[in-house]
PDB file of N, CA and C in Angstrom:
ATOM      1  N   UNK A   1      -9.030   5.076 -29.230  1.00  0.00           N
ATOM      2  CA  UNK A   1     -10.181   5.859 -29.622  1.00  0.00           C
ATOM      3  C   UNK A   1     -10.582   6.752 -28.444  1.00  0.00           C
ATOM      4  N   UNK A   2     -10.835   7.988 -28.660  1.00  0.00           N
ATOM      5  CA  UNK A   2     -11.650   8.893 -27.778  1.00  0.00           C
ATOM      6  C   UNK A   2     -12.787   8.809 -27.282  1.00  0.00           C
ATOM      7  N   UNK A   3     -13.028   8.871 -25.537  1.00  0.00           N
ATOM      8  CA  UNK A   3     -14.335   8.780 -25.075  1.00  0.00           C
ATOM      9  C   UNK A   3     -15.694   9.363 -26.157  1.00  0.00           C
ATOM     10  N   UNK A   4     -14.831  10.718 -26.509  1.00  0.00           N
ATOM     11  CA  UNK A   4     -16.041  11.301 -27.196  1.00  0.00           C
ATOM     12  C   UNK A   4     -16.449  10.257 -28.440  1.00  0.00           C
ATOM     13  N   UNK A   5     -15.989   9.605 -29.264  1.00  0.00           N
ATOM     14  CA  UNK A   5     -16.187   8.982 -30.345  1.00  0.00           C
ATOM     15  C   UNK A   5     -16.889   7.444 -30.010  1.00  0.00           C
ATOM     16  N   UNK A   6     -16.565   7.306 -28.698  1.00  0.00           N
ATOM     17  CA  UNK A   6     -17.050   5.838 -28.599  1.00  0.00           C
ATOM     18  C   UNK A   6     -18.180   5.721 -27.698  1.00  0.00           C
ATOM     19  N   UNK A   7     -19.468   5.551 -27.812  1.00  0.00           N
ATOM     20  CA  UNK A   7     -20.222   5.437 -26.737  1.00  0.00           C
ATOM     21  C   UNK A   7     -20.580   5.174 -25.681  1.00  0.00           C
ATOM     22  N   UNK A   8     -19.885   3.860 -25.154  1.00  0.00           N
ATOM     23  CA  UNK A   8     -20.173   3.372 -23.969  1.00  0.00           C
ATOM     24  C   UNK A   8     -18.998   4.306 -23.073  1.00  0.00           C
ATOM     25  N   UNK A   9     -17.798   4.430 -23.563  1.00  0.00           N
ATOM     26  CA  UNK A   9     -16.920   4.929 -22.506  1.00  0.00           C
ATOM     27  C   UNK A   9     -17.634   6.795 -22.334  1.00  0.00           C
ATOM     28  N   UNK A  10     -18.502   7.376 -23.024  1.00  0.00           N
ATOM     29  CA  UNK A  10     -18.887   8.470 -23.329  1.00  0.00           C
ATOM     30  C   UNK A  10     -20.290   8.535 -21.841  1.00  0.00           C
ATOM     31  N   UNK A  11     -20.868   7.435 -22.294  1.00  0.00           N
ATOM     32  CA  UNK A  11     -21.742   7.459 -20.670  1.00  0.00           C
ATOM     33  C   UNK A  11     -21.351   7.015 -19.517  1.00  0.00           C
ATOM     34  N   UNK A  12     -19.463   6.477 -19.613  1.00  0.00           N
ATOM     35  CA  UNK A  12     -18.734   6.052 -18.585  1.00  0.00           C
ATOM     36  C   UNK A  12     -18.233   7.703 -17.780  1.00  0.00           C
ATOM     37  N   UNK A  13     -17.888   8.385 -18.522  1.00  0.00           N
ATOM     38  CA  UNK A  13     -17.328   9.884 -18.180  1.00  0.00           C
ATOM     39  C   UNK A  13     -18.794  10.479 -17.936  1.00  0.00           C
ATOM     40  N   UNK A  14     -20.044  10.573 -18.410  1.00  0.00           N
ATOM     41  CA  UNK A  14     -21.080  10.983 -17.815  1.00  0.00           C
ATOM     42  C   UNK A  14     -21.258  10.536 -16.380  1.00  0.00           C
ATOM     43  N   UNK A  15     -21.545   9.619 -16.697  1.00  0.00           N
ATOM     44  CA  UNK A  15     -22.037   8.983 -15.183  1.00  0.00           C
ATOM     45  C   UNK A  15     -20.554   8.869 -14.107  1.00  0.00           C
ATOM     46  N   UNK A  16     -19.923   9.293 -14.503  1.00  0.00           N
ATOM     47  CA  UNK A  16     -18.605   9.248 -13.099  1.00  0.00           C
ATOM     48  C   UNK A  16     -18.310  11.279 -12.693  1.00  0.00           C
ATOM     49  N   UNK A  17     -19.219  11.878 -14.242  1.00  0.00           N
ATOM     50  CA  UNK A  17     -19.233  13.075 -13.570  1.00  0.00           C
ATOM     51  C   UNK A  17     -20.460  13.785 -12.678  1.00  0.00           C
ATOM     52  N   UNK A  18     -21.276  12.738 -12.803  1.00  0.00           N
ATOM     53  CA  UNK A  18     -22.058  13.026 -12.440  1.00  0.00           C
ATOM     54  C   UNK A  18     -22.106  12.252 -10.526  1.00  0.00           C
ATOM     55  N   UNK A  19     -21.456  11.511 -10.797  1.00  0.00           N
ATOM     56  CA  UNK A  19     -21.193  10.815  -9.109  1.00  0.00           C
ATOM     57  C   UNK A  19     -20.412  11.761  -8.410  1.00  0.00           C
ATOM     58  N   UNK A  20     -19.055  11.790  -9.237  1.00  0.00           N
ATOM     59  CA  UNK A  20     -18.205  12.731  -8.413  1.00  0.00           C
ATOM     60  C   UNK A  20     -18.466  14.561  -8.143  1.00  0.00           C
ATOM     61  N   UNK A  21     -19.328  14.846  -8.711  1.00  0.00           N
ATOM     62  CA  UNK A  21     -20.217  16.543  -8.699  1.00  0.00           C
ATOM     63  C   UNK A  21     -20.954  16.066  -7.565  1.00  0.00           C
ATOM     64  N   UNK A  22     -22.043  14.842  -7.502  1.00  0.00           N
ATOM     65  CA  UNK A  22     -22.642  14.658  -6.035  1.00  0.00           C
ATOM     66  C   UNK A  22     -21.546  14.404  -4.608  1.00  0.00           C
ATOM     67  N   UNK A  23     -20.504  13.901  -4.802  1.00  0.00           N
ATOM     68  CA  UNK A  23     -19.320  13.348  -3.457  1.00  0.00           C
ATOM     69  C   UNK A  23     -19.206  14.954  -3.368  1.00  0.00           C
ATOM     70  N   UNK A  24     -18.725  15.396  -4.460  1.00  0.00           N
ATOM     71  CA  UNK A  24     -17.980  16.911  -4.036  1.00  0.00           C
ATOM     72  C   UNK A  24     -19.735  17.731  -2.946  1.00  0.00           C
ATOM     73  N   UNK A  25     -20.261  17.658  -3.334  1.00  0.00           N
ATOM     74  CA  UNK A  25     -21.146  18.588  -2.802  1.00  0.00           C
ATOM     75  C   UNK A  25     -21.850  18.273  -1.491  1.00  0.00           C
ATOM     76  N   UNK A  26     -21.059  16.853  -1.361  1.00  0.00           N
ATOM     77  CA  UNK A  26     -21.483  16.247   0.231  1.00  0.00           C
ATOM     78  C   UNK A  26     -20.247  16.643   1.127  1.00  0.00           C
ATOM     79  N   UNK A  27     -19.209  16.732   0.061  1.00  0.00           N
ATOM     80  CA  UNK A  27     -17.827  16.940   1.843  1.00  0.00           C
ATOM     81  C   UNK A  27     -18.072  18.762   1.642  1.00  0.00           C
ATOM     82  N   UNK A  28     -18.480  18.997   0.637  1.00  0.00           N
ATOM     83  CA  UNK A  28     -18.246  21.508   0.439  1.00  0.00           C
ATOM     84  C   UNK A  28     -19.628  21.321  -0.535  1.00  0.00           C
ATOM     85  N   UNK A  29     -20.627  21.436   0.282  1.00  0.00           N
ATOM     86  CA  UNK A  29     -21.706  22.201  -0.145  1.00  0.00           C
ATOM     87  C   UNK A  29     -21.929  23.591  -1.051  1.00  0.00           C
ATOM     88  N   UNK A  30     -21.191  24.427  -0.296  1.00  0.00           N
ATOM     89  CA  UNK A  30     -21.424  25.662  -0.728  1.00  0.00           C
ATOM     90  C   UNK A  30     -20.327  26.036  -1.819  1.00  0.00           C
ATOM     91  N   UNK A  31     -19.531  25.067  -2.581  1.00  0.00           N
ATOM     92  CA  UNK A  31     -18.504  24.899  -3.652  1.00  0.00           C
ATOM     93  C   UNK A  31     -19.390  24.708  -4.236  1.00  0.00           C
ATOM     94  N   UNK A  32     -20.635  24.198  -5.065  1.00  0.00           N
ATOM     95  CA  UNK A  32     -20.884  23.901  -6.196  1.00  0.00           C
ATOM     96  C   UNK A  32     -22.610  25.093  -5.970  1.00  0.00           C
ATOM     97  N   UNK A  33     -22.764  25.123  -5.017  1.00  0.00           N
ATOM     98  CA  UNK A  33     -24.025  25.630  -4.831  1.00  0.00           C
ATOM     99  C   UNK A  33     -23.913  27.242  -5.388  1.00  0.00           C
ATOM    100  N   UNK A  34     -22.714  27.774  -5.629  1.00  0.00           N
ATOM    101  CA  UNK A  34     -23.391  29.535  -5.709  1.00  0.00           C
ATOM    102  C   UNK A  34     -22.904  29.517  -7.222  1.00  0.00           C
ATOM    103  N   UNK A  35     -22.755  28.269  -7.940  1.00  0.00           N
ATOM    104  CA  UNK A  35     -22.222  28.916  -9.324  1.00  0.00           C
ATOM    105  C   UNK A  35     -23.320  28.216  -9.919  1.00  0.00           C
ATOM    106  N   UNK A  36     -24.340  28.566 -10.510  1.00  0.00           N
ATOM    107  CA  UNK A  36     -25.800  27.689 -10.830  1.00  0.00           C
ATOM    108  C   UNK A  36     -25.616  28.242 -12.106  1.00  0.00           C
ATOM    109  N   UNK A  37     -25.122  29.436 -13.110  1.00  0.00           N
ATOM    110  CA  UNK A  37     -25.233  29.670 -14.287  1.00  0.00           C
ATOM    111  C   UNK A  37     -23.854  29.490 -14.653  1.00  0.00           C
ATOM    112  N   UNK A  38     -23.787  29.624 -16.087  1.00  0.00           N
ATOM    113  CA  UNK A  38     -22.426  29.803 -17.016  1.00  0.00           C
ATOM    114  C   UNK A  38     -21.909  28.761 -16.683  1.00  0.00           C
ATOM    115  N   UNK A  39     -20.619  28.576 -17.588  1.00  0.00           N
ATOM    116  CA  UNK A  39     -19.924  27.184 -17.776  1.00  0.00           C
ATOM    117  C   UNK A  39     -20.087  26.208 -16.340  1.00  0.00           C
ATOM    118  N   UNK A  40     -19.974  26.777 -15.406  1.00  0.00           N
ATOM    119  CA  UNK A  40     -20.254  26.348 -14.157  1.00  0.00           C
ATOM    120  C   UNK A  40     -20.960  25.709 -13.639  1.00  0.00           C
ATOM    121  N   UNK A  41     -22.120  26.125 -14.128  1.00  0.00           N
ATOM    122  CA  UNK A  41     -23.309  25.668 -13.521  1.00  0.00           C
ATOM    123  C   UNK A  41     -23.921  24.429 -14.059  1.00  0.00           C
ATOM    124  N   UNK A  42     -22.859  23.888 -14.600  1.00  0.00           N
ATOM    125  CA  UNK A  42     -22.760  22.261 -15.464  1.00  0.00           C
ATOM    126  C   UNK A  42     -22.657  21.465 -14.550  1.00  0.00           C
ATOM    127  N   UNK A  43     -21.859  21.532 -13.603  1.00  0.00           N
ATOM    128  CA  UNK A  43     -21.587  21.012 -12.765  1.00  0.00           C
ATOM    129  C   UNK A  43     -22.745  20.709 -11.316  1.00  0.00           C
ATOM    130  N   UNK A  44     -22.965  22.075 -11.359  1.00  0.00           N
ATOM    131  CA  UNK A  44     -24.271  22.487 -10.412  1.00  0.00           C
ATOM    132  C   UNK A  44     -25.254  21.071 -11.128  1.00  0.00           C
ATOM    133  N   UNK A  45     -25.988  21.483 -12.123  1.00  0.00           N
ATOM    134  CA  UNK A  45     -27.070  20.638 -12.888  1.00  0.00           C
ATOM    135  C   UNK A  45     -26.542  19.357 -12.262  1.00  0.00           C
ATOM    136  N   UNK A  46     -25.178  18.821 -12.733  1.00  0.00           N
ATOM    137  CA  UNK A  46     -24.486  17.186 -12.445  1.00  0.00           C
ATOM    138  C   UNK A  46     -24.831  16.707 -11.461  1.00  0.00           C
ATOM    139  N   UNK A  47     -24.710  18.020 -10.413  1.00  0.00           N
ATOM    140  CA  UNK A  47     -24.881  17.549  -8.792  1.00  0.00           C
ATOM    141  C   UNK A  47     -26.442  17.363  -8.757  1.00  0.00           C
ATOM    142  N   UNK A  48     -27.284  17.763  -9.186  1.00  0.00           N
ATOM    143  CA  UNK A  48     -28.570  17.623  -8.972  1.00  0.00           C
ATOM    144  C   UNK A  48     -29.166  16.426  -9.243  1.00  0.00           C
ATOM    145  N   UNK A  49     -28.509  15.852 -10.857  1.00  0.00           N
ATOM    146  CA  UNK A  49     -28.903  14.869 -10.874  1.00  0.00           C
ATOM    147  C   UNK A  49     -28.730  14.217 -10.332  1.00  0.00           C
ATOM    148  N   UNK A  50     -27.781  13.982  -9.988  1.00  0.00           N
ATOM    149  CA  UNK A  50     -26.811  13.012  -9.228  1.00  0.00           C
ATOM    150  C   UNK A  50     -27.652  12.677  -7.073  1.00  0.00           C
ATOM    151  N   UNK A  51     -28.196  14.146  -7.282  1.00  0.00           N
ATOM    152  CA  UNK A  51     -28.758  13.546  -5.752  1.00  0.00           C
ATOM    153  C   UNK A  51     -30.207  13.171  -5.953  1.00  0.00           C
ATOM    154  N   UNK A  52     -31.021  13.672  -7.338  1.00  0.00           N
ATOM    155  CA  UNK A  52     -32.096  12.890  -7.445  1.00  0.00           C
ATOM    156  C   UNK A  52     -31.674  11.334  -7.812  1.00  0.00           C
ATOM    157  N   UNK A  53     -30.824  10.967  -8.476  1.00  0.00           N
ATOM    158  CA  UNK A  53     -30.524   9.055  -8.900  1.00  0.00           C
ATOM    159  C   UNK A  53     -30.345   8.459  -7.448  1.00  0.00           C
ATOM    160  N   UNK A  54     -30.046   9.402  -6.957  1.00  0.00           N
ATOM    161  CA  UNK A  54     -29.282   8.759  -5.233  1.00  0.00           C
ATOM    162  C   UNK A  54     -30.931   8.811  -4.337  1.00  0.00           C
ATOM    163  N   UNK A  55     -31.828   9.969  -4.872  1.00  0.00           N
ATOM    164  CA  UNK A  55     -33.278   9.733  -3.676  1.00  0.00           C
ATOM    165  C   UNK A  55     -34.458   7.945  -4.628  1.00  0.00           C
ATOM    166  N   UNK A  56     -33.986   8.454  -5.898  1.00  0.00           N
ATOM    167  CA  UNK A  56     -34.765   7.163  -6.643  1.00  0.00           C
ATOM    168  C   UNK A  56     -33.975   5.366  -6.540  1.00  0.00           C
ATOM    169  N   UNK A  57     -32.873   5.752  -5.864  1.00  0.00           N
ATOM    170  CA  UNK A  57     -32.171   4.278  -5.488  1.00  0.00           C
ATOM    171  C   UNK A  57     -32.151   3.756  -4.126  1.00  0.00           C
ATOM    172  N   UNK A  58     -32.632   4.615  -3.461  1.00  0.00           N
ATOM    173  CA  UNK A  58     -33.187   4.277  -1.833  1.00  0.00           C
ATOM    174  C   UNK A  58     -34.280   3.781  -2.054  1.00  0.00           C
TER     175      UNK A  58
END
Protein backbone atom coordinates (compact mmCIF):
# COMPACT_ATOMS: atom_id res chain seq x y z
CA UNK A 1 0.00 0.00 0.00
CA UNK A 2 1.08 3.63 -0.67
CA UNK A 3 2.25 6.13 1.96
CA UNK A 4 -0.32 8.34 0.45
CA UNK A 5 -3.27 5.86 1.14
CA UNK A 6 -2.23 4.78 4.52
CA UNK A 7 -2.03 7.14 7.36
CA UNK A 8 0.37 6.53 9.76
CA UNK A 9 3.22 5.94 7.16
CA UNK A 10 1.71 9.42 5.53
CA UNK A 11 2.74 11.40 8.89
CA UNK A 12 5.91 9.10 8.79
CA UNK A 13 7.05 10.96 5.31
CA UNK A 14 5.71 14.28 6.92
CA UNK A 15 7.54 14.33 9.83
CA UNK A 16 10.97 12.92 8.27
CA UNK A 17 10.40 15.83 5.74
CA UNK A 18 10.11 17.99 7.87
CA UNK A 19 13.39 16.91 10.07
CA UNK A 20 15.44 16.51 7.11
CA UNK A 21 14.40 20.37 5.49
CA UNK A 22 15.60 21.47 9.22
CA UNK A 23 19.36 19.18 9.03
CA UNK A 24 19.58 20.60 5.46
CA UNK A 25 19.30 24.21 6.58
CA UNK A 26 21.75 23.73 9.51
CA UNK A 27 24.88 22.32 7.34
CA UNK A 28 23.61 25.33 3.83
CA UNK A 29 21.53 27.89 5.23
CA UNK A 30 21.27 29.93 2.36
CA UNK A 31 19.97 26.59 0.15
CA UNK A 32 16.59 26.68 1.45
CA UNK A 33 16.43 30.34 2.57
CA UNK A 34 16.08 32.36 -0.93
CA UNK A 35 13.38 30.06 -2.42
CA UNK A 36 10.36 31.08 0.12
CA UNK A 37 7.62 31.03 -2.83
CA UNK A 38 6.48 28.45 -5.55
CA UNK A 39 6.85 24.77 -5.43
CA UNK A 40 9.89 25.52 -3.40
CA UNK A 41 9.03 27.23 -0.85
CA UNK A 42 7.43 23.92 0.61
CA UNK A 43 10.32 23.12 1.72
CA UNK A 44 11.24 26.61 3.08
CA UNK A 45 7.70 26.40 5.26
CA UNK A 46 9.15 22.45 6.34
CA UNK A 47 12.23 24.08 7.56
CA UNK A 48 10.39 26.49 9.67
CA UNK A 49 8.44 24.21 11.21
CA UNK A 50 10.80 22.06 11.84
CA UNK A 51 13.02 24.77 13.82
CA UNK A 52 9.96 25.98 15.73
CA UNK A 53 9.25 21.85 17.05
CA UNK A 54 13.07 21.96 17.76
CA UNK A 55 12.66 25.71 20.00
CA UNK A 56 9.25 23.99 21.74
CA UNK A 57 11.36 20.66 22.65
CA UNK A 58 14.14 22.44 24.50
Amino acid sequence: MSAIFNFQSLLTVILLLICTCAYIRSLAPSLLDRNKTGLLGVFWKCTRTGLNLQKIME
